[in-house]
Protein backbone atom coordinates (compact mmCIF):
# COMPACT_ATOMS: atom_id res chain seq x y z
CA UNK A 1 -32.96 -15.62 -11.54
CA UNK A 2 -31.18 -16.93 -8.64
CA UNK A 3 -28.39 -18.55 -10.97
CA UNK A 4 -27.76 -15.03 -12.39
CA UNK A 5 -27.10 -13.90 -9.02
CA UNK A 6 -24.70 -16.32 -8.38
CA UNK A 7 -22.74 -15.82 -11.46
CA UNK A 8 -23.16 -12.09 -10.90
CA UNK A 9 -21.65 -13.04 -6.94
CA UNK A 10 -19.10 -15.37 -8.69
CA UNK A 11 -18.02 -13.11 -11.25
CA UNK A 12 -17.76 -10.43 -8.43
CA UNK A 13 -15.75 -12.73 -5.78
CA UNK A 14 -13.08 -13.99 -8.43
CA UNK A 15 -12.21 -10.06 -9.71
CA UNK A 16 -12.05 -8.38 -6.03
CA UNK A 17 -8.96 -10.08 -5.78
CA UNK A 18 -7.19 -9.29 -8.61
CA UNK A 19 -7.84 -5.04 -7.66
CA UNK A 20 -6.49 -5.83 -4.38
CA UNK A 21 -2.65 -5.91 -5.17
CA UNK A 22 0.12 -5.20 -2.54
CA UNK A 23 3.27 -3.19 -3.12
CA UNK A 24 6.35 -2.90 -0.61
CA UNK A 25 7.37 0.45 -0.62
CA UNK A 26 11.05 -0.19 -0.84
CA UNK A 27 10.80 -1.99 -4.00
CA UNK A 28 7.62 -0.15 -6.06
CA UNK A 29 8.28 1.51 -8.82
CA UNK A 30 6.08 4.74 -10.08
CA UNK A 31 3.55 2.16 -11.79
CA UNK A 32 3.15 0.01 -9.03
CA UNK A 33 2.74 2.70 -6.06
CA UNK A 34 0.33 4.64 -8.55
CA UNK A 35 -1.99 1.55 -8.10
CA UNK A 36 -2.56 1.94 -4.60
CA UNK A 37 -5.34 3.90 -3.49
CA UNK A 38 -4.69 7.33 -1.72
CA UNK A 39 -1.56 7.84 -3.87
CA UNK A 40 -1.20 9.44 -7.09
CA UNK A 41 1.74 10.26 -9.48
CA UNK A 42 2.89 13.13 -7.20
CA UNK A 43 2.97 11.19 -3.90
CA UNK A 44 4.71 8.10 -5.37
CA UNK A 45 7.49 10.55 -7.12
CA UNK A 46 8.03 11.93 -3.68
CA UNK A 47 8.28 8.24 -2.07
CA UNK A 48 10.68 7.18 -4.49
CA UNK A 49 12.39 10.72 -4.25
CA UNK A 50 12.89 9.97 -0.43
CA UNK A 51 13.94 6.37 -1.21
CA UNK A 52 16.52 6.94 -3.47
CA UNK A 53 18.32 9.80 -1.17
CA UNK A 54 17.67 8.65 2.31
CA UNK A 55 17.84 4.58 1.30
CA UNK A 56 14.96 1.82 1.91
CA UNK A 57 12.21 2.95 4.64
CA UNK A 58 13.39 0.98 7.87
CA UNK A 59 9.87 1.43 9.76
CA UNK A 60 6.42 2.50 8.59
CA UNK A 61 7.49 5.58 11.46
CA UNK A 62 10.49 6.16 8.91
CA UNK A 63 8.25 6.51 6.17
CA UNK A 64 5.64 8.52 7.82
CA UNK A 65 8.53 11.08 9.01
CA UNK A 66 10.42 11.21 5.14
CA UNK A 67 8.23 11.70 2.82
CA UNK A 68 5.84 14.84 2.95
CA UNK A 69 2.11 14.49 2.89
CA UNK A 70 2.59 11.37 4.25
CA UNK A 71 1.44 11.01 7.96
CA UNK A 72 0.03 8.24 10.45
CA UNK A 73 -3.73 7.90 8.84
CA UNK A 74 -2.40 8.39 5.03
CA UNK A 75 -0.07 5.42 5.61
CA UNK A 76 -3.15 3.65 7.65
CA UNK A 77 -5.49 3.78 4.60
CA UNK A 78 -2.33 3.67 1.94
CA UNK A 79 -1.74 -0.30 4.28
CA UNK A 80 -4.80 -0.79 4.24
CA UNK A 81 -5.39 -0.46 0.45
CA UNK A 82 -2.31 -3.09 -0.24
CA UNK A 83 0.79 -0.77 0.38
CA UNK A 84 3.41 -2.91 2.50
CA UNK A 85 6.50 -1.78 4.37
CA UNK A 86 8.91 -4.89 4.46
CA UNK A 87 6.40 -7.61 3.62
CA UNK A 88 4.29 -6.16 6.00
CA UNK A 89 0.94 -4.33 6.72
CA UNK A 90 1.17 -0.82 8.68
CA UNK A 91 -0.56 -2.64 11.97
CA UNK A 92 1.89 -5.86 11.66
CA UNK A 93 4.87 -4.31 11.40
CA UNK A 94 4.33 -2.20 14.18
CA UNK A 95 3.06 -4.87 16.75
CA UNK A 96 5.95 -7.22 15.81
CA UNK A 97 8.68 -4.35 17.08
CA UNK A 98 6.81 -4.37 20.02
CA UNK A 99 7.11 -8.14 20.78
């Protein structure tokens, strides 16, 4: 019994990973930004929308203020389910501007 939980925790540990993908914004296409949790085909149309007219996002505040539907706790949980804003996490990016 215990060895069947371990391949059950096993199992479990080695496939978390691979649902846990990260996408930069400026470079996702409508696949990619579709796998991130909190947007769907509709949101990532209007991201790429906003990309191609107004050019890449230059600050996770850019992004927030472009693209509709889109505001500070969307892009919080969108970061913190793997979207990335120039290689980096909605709470990095914004404490390294600060530095």
């Amino acid at each position: 019994m215990l060895t069947r939980l371990r391949l059950v925790f096993c199992v479990l540990m080695a496939t978390s990973g691979l649902a846990f993908a990260t996408v930069d914004v400026n470079k996702g296409d409508l696949a990619a930004l579709t796998d991130i949790k909190g947007i769907g085909p509709t949101k990532a149309k209007r991201i790429i929308d906003e990309r191609s007219k107004g050019g890449n996002f230059k600050s996770w505040a850019d992004f927030e203020s472009r693209v509709p539907g889109v505001g500070e706790k969307s892009a919080s949980r969108m970061s913190q389910s793997g979207l990335i804003l120039n290689g980096k996490p909605k709470g990095v990016a914004e404490s390294n501007k600060k530095k």
